[in-house]
C-alpha atoms as a PDB file:
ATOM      1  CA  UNK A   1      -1.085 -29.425 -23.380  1.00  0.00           C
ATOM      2  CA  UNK A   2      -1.323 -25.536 -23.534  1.00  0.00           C
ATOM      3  CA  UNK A   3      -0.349 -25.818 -19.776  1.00  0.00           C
ATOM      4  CA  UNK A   4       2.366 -28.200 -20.310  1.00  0.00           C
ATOM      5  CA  UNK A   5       4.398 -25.994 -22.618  1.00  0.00           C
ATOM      6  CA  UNK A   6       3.377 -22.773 -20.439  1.00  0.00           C
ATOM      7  CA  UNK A   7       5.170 -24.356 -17.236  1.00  0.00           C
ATOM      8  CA  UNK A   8       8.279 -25.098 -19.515  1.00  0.00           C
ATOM      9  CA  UNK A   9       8.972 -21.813 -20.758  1.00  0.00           C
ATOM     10  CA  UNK A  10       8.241 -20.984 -17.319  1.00  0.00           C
ATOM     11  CA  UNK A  11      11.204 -23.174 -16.106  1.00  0.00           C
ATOM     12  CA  UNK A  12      13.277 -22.330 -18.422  1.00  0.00           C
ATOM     13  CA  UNK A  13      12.835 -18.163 -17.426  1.00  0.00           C
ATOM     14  CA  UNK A  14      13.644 -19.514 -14.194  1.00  0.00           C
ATOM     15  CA  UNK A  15      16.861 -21.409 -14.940  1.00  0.00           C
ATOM     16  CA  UNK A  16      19.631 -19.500 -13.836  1.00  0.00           C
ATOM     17  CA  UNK A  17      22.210 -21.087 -16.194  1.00  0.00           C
ATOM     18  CA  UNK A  18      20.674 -18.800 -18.808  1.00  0.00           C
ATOM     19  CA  UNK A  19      22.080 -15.255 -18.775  1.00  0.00           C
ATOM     20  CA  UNK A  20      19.778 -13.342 -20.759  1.00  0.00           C
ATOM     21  CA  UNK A  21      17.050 -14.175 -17.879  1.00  0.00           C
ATOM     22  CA  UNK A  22      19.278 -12.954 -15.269  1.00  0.00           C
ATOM     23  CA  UNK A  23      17.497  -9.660 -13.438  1.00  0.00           C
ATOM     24  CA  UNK A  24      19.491  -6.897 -13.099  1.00  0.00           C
ATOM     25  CA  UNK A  25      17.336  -5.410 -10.072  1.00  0.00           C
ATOM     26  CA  UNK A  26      16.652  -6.985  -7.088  1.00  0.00           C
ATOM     27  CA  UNK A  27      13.459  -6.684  -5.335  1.00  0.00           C
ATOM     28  CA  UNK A  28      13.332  -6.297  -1.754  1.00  0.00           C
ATOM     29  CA  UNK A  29      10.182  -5.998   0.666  1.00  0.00           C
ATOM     30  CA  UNK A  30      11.602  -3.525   3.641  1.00  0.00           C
ATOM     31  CA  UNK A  31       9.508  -2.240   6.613  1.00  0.00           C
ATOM     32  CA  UNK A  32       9.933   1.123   7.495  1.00  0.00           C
ATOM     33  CA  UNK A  33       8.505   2.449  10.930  1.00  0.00           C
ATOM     34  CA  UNK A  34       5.997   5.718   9.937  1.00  0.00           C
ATOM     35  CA  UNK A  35       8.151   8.570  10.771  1.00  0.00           C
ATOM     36  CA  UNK A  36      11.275   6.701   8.673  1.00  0.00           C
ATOM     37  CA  UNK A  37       8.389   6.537   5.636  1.00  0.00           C
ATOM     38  CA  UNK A  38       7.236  10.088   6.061  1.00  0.00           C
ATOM     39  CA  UNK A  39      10.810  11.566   6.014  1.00  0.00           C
ATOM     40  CA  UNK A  40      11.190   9.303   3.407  1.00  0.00           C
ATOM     41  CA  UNK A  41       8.475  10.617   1.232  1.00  0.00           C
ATOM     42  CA  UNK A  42       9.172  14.874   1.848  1.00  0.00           C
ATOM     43  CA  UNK A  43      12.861  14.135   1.260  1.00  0.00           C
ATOM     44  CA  UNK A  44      11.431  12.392  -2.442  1.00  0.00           C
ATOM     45  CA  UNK A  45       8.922  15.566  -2.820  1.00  0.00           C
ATOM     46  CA  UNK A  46      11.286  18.359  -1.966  1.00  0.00           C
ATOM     47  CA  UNK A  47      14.408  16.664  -4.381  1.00  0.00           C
ATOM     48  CA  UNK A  48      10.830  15.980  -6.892  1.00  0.00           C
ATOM     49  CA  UNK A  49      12.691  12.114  -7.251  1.00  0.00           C
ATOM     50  CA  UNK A  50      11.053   8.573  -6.783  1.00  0.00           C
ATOM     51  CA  UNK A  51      10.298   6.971  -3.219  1.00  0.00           C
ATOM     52  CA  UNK A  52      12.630   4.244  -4.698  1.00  0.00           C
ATOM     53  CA  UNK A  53      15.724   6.722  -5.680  1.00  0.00           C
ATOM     54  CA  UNK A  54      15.266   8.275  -2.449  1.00  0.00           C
ATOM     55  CA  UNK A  55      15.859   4.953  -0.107  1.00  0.00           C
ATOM     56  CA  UNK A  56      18.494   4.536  -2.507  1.00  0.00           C
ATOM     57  CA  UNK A  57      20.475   7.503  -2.180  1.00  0.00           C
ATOM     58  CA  UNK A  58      19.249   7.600   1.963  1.00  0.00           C
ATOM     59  CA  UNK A  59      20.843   4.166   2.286  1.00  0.00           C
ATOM     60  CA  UNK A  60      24.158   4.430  -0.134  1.00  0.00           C
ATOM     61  CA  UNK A  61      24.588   7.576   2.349  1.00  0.00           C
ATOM     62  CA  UNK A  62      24.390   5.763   5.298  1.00  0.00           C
ATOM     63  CA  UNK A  63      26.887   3.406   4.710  1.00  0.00           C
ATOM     64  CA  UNK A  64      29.493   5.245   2.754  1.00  0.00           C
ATOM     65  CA  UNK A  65      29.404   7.225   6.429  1.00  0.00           C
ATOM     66  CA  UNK A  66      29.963   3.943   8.083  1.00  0.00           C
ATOM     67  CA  UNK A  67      32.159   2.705   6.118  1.00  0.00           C
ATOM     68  CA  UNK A  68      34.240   6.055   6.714  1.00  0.00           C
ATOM     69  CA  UNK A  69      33.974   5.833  10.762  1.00  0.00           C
ATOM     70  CA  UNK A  70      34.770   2.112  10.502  1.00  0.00           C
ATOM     71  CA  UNK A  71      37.956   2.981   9.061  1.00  0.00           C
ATOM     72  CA  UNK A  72      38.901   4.794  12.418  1.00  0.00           C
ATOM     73  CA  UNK A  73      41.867   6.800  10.409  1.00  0.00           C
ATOM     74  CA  UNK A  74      44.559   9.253  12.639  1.00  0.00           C
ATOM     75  CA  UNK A  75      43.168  11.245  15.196  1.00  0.00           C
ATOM     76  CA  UNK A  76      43.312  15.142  15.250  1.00  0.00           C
ATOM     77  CA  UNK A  77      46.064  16.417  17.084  1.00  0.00           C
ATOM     78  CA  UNK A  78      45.839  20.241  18.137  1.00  0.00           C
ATOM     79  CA  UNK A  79      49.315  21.833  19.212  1.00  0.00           C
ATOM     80  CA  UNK A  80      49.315  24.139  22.035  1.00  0.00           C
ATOM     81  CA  UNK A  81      51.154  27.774  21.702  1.00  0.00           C
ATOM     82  CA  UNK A  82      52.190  30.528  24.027  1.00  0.00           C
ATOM     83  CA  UNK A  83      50.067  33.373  23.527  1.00  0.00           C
ATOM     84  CA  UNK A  84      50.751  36.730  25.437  1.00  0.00           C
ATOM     85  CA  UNK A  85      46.759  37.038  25.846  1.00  0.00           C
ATOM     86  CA  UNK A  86      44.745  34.762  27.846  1.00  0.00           C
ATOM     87  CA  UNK A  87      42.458  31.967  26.602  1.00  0.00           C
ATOM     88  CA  UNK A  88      39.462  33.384  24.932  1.00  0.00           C
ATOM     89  CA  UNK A  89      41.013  36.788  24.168  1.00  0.00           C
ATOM     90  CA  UNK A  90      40.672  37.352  20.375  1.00  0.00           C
ATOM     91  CA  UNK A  91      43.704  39.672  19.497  1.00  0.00           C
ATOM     92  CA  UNK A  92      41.627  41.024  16.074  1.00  0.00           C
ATOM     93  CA  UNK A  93      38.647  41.765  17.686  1.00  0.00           C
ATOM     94  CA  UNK A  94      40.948  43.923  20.725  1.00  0.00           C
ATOM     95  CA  UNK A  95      39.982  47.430  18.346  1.00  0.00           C
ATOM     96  CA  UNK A  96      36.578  46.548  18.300  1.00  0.00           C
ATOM     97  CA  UNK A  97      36.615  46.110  22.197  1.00  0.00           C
ATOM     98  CA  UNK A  98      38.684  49.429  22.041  1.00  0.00           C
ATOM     99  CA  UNK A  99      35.674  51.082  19.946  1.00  0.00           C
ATOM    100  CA  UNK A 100      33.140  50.038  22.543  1.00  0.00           C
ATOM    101  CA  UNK A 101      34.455  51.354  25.503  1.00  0.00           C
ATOM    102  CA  UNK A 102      35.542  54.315  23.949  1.00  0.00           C
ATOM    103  CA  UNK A 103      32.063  54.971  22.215  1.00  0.00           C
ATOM    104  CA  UNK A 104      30.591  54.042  26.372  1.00  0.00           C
ATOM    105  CA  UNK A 105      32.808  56.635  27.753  1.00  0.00           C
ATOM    106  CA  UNK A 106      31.783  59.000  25.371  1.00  0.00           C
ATOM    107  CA  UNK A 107      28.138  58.405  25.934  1.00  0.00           C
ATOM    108  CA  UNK A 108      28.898  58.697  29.911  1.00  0.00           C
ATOM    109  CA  UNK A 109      30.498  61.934  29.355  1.00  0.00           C
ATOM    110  CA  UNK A 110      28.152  63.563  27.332  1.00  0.00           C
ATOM    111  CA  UNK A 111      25.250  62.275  29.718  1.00  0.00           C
ATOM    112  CA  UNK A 112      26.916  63.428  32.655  1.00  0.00           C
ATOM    113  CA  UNK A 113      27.258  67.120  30.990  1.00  0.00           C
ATOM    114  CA  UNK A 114      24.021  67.073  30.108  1.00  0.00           C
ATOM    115  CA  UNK A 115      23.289  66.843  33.856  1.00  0.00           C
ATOM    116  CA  UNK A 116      24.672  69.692  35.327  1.00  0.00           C
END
């Protein structure tokens, strides 16, 4: 008899027409291959969070980045302008190339007066 009214509460915990049974959480079994678990595991140490809130936050990542790439969006478009220096010519930098060669001629002057 004990087993009799054991097996209906048990049905009725498992009827899903009553709400306050209803599980918030839902368990899933995932396999991870052993480098996935291992990154897994430092990334939980090192942010000192649960394996669980790790895959979690790993996972919610991945597909928000998804989600953004699916979404395709306008492309970048660069405008070309006329420049009076050449392509990789940096026009701030020009008194630091100034500075150089000035601070090499130097050098080779002193050098060669040092020679003779």
């Amino acid at each position: 008899m004990r087993f009799m009214r054991a097996l209906v509460r048990v049905a009725k915990h498992l009827d899903i027409t009553l709400s306050r049974h209803q599980d918030i959480n839902m368990r899933t079994t995932l396999t991870l291959d052993d480098d996935v678990a291992e990154r897994l595991r430092g990334l939980a140490a090192h942010n000192r969070g649960s394996f669980k809130a790790t895959v979690n936050a790993v996972l919610r990542r991945g597909l928000t980045a998804q989600e953004r790439a699916s979404r395709g969006g306008k492309p970048f478009r660069l405008e070309p302008f006329r420049s009076a220096f050449r392509a990789g010519v940096d026009p701030i930098r020009l008194n630091q190339a100034y500075d150089d060669l000035e601070a090499e001629h130097a050098l080779e002057r002193a050098t060669a007066e040092g020679e003779t």
